[in-house]
Protein backbone atom coordinates (compact mmCIF):
# COMPACT_ATOMS: atom_id res chain seq x y z
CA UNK A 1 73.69 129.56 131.89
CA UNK A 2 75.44 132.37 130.06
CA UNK A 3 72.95 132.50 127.36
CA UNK A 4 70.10 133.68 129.43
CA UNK A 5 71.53 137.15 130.30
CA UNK A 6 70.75 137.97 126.44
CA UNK A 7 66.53 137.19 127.06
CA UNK A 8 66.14 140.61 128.41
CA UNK A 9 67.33 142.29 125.14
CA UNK A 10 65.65 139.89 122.85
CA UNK A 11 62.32 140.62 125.30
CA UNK A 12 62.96 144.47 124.36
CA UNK A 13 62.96 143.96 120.94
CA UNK A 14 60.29 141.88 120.37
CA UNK A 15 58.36 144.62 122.21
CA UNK A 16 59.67 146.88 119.94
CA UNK A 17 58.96 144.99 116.97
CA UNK A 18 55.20 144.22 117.91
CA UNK A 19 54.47 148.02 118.38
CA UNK A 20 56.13 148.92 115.28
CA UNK A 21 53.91 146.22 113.25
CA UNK A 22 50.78 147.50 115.16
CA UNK A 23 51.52 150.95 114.26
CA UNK A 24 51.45 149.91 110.70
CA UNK A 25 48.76 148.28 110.67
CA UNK A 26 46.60 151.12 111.64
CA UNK A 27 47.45 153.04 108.60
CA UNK A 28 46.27 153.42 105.61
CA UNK A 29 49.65 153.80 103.80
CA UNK A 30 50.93 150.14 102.32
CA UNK A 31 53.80 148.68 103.66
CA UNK A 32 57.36 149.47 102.27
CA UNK A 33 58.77 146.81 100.01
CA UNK A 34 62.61 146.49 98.02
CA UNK A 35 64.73 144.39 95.80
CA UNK A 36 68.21 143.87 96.72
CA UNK A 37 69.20 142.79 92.72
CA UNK A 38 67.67 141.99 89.90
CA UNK A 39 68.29 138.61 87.88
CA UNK A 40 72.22 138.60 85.90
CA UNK A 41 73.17 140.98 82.90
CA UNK A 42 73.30 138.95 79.56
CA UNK A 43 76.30 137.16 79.36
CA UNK A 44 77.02 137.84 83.01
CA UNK A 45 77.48 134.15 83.87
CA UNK A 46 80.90 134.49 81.43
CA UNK A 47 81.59 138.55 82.98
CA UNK A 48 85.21 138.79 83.05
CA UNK A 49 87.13 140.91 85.23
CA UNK A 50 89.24 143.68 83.99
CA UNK A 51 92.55 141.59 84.46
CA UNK A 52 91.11 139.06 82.06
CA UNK A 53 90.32 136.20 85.03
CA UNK A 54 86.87 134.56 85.22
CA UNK A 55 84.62 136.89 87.57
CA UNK A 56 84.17 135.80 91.11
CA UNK A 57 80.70 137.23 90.72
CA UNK A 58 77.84 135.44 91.42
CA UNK A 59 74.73 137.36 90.17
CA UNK A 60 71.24 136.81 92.31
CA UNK A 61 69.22 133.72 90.80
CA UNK A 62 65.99 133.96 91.70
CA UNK A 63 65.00 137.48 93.43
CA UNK A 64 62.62 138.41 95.51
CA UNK A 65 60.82 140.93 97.38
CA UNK A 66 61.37 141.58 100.98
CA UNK A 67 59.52 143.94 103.06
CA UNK A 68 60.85 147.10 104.45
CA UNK A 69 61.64 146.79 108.00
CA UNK A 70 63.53 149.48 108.53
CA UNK A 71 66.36 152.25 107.32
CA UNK A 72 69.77 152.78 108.68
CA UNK A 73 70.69 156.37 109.09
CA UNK A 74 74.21 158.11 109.77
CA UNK A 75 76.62 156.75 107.90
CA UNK A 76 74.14 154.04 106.56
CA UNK A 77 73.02 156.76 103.95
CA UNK A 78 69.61 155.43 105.02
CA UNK A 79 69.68 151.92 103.51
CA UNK A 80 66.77 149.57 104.04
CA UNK A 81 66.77 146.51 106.26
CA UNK A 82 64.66 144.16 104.85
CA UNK A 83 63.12 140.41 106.03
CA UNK A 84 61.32 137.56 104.32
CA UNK A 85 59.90 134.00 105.88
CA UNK A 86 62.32 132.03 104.78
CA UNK A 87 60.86 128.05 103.87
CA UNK A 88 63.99 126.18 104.23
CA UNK A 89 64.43 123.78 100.87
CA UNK A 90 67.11 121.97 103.00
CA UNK A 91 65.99 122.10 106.26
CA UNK A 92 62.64 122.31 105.83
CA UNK A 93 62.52 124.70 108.41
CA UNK A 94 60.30 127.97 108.41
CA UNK A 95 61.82 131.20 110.19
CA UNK A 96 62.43 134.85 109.58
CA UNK A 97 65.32 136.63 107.95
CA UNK A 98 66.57 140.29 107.85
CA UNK A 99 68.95 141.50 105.14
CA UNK A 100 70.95 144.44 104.49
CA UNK A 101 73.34 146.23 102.08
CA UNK A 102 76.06 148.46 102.46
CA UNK A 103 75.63 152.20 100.96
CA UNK A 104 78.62 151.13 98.75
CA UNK A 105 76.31 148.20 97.22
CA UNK A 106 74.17 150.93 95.29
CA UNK A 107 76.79 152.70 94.28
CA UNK A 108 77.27 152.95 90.02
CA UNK A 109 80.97 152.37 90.13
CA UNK A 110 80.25 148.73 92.36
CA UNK A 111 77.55 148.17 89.98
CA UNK A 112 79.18 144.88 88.41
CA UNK A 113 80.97 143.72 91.72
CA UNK A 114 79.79 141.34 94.34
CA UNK A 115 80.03 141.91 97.66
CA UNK A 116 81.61 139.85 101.29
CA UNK A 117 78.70 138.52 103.32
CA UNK A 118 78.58 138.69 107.21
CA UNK A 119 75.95 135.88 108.64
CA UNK A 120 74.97 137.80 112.42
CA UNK A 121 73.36 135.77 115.32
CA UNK A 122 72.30 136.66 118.33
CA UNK A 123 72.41 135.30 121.57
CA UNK A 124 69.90 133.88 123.67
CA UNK A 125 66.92 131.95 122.04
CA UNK A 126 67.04 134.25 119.07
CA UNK A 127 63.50 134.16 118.25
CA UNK A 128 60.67 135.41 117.18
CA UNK A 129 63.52 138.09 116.07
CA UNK A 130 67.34 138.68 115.39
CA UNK A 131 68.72 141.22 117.56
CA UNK A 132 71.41 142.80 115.34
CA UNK A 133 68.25 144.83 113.62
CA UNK A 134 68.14 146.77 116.40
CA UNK A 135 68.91 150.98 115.93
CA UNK A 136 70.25 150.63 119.56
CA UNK A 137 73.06 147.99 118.84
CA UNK A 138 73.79 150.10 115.60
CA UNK A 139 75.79 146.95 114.15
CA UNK A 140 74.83 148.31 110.42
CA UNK A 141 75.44 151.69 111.07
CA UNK A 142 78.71 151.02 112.62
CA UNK A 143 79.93 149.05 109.46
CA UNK A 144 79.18 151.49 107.23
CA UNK A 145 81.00 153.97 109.24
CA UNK A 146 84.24 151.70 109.39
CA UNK A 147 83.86 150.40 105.81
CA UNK A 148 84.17 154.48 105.21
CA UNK A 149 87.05 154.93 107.39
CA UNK A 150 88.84 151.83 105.90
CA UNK A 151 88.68 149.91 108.72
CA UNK A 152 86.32 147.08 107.51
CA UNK A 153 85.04 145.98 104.18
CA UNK A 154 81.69 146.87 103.34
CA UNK A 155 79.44 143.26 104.31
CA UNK A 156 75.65 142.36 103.20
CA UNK A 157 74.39 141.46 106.76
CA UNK A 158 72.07 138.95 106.80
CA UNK A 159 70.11 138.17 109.99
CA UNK A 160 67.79 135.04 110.65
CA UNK A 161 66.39 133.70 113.69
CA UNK A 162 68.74 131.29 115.40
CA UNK A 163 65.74 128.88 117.10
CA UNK A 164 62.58 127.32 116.07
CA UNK A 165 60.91 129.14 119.39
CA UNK A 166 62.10 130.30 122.69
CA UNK A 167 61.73 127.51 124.50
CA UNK A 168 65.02 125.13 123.77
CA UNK A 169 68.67 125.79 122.68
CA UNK A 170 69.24 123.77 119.48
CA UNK A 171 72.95 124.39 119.09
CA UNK A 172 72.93 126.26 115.59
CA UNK A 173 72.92 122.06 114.46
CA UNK A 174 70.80 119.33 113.16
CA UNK A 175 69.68 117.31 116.33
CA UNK A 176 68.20 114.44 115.59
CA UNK A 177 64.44 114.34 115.48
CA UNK A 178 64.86 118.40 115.96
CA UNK A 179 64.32 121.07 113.55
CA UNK A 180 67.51 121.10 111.15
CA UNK A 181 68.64 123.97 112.08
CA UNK A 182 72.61 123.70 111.28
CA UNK A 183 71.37 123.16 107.78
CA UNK A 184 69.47 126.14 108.08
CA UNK A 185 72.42 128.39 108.99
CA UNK A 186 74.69 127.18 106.76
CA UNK A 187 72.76 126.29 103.70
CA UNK A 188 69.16 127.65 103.32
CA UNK A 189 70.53 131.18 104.82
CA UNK A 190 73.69 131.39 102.67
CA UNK A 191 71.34 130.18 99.50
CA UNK A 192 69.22 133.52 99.81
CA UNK A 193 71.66 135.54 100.06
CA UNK A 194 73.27 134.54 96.75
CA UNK A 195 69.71 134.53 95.53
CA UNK A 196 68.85 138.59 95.80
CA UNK A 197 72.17 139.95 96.09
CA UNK A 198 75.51 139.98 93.54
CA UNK A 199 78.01 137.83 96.12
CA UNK A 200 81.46 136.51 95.24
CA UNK A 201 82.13 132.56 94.49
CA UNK A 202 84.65 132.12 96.88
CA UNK A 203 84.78 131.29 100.43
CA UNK A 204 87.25 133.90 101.36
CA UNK A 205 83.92 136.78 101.28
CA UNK A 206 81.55 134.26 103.67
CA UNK A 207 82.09 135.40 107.61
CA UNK A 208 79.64 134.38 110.57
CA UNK A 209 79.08 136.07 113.43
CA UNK A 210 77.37 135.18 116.59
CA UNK A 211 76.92 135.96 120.17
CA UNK A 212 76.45 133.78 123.53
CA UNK A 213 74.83 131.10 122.43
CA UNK A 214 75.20 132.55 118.78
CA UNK A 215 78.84 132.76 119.07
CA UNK A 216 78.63 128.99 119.52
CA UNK A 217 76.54 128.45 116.83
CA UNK A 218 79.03 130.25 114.12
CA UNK A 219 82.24 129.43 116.08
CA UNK A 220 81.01 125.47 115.19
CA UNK A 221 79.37 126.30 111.71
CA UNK A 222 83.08 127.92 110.05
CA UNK A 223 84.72 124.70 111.64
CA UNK A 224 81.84 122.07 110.13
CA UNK A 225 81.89 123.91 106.95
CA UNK A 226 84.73 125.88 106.01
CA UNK A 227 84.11 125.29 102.82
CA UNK A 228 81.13 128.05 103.41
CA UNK A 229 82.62 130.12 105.95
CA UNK A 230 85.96 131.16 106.06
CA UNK A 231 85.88 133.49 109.40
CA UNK A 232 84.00 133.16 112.43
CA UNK A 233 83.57 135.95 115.32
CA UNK A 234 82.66 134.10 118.03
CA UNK A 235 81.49 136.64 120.63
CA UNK A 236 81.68 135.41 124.43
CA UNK A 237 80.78 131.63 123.16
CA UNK A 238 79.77 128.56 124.35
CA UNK A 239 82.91 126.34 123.08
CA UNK A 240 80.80 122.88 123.38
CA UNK A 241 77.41 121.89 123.08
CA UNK A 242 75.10 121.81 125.91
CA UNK A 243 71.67 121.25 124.85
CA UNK A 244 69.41 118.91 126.34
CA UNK A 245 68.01 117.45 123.10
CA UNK A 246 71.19 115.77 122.56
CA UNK A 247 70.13 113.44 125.84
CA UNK A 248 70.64 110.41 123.63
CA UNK A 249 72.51 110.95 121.03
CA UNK A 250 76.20 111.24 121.91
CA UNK A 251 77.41 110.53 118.43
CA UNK A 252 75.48 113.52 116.95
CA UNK A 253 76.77 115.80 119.67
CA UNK A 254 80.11 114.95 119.63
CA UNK A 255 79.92 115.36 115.64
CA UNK A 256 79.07 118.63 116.43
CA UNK A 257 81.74 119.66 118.80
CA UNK A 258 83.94 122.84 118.02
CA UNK A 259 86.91 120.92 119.90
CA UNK A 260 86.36 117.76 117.77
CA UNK A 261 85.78 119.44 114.77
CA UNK A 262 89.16 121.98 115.08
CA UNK A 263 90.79 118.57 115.90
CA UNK A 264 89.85 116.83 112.77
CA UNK A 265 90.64 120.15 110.69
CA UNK A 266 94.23 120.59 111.58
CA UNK A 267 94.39 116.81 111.37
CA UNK A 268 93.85 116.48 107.73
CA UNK A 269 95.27 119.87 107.05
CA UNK A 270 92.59 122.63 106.57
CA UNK A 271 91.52 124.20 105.36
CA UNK A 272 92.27 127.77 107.04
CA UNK A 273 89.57 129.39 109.02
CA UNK A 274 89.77 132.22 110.94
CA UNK A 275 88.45 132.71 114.41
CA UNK A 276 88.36 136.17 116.08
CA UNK A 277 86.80 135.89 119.20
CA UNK A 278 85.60 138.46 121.35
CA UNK A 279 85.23 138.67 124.99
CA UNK A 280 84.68 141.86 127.49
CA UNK A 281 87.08 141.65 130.42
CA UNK A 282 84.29 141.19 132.97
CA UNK A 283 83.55 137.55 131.53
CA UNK A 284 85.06 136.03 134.08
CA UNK A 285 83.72 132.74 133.22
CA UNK A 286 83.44 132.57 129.60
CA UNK A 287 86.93 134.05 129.28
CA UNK A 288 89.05 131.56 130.89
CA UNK A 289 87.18 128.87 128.42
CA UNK A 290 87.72 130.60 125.35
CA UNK A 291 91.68 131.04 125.77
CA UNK A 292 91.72 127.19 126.77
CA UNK A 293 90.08 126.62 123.21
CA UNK A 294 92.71 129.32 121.73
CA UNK A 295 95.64 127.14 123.16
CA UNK A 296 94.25 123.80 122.78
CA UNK A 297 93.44 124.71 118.95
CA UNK A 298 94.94 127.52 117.67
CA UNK A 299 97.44 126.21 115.62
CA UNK A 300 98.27 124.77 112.03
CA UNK A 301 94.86 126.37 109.53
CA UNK A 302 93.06 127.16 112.86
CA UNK A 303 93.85 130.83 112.93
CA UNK A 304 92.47 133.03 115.91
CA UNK A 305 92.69 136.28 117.70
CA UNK A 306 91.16 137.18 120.92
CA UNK A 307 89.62 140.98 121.57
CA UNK A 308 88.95 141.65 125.20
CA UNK A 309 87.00 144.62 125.54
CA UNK A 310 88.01 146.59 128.76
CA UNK A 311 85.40 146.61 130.94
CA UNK A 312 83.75 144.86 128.44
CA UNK A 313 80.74 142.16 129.50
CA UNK A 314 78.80 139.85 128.13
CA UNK A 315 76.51 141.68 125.99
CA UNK A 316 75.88 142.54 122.67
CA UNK A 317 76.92 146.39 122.98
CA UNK A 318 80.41 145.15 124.06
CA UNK A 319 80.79 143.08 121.38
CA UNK A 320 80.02 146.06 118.77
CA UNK A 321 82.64 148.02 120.84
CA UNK A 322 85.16 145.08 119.89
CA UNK A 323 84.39 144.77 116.19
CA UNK A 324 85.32 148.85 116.36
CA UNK A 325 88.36 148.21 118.16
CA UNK A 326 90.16 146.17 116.03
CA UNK A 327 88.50 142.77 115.17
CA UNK A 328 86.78 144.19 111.87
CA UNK A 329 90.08 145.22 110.61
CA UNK A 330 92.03 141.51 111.37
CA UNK A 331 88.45 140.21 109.82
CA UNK A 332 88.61 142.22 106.81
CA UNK A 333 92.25 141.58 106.03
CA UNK A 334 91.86 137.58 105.43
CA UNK A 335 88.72 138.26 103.37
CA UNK A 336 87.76 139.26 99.94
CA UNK A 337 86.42 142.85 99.47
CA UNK A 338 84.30 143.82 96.41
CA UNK A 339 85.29 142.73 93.20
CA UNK A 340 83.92 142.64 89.68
């Protein structure tokens, strides 16, 4: 199974993580803690932009305080990453989330715009951490960099963990009798993030990203609700579902089909979502699927693009190498930079 080559990396990090936390708590200096917005301006509900239309801003609701995990350096302009245990109103599930903000996001001149959101996953089982907060991967970093250079808009990242444990696959979807998990991705998650940081009330600024098993998860989330996302990177995905708690339930599964669900969206007509997957050119078995899903369904308001990364395979560094070599900028054109 594809997703398994990822366990290595997530194994790494949790190692990582665990020493750092240890570390900390052996000194005698309290832990780091920041605020990603404060609650709206008076009268910012009615903010008007300076062409006169109604603001697209949405100004954080009910803020809170995450702790400091760690800073991004280089072209980050050392920028915190932050996380929180999330408790799930909708899901009711409990897990982990890491946040970040572009260096543009502080800036005095952005001060009254909101910002695009990218929603990263990682591959394999995704827990107890999210592998995008890793200084090796340098996904953060990287942005920055190309939101510098013009070649992406500058995203909030936000980063939870993709399964209840490391034990089971659970699709990025609500299986019955299961953790609720598709709920959790595409509503609890989203609802923080407009909670602590000034986002945009429009779909066109909400983009999920995922790898491996991930890439399946956001590849089917932007087709179940494009009304949340409208952009999916899909990195060397799954295309259908294949875990064994849907033994049973048939229905559910097929409900939560990308092919069904890009089926049913051209049928009634959108609307548009836009898919750019990514794939290095050493996945020689993931490949061949993804540009049978690209041909099948890519057509009418199911837009897509496919990066191959020469050389490219399937791991997380690749993908990074893809976002740099052109994906960010088709990504960033059908999307919704900062605006007041």
């Amino acid at each position: 199974m594809r997703k398994a080559l990822f366990r290595p990396v997530v194994a790494l990090i949790a190692l990582t993580v665990l020493v750092t936390t240890a570390g900390c708590g052996t000194s005698s200096s309290p832990p780091s803690h920041v605020r990603f917005g404060g609650g709206p301006k008076t009268g910012a509900a009615l903010h008007t932009s300076p062409h006169g239309k109604r603001s697209l801003v949405q100004w954080p609701s009910k803020p809170i305080t995450f702790q400091e995990e760690s800073r991004v350096g280089g072209a980050g302009g050392n920028t915190p990453i932050g996380v929180t245990t999330l408790h799930g109103p909708k899901s009711g599930f409990t897990g982990k989330v890491w946040v970040w903000a572009p260096p543009e996001y502080y800036e005095k001149r952005n001060a009254d715009k909101g910002f695009p959101v990218m929603e990263a996953l990682p591959g394999s089982y995704g827990y107890p951490v999210n592998y995008w907060i890793g200084s090796d991967l340098k996904l953060e970093e990287n942005l920055a960099r190309w939101s510098k250079n013009g070649t992406s808009l500058p995203f909030i990242v936000v980063m939870p963990v993709l399964n209840p444990n490391d034990k089971q696959y659970y699709d990025g979807s609500d299986i019955p009798g299961q953790p609720k998990i598709g709920t959790w991705l595409s509503k609890d998650v989203p609802d923080l993030v407009r909670q602590n940081f000034r986002t945009l009330r429009t779909r066109d600024a909400w983009a999920i990203m995922g790898s491996s098993s991930g890439g399946f998860a956001a590849l089917k989330n932007v087709l179940q609700n494009p009304g949340t996302f409208k952009v999916a990177i899909p990195n060397g995905p799954d295309i259908v579902p294949d875990s064994p708690l849907w033994n049973g339930h048939a229905r559910e599964e097929r409900e939560n089909n990308p092919e069904e669900l890009a089926r049913r969206l051209t049928a009634r007509g959108g609307p548009e979502v836009y898919l750019a997957f990514q794939d290095g050119s050493k996945e020689y078995t993931v490949l061949p699927k993804v540009r049978k899903f690209i041909a099948q369904y890519g057509h009418g308001p199911v837009r897509t693009r496919l990066q191959i990364v020469p050389n490219g395979t399937h791991s997380a560094a690749t993908y990074v190498r893809g976002l740099g070599e052109g994906t960010m900028r088709w990504v960033s054109a059908h999307m919704q930079g900062p605006t007041a």
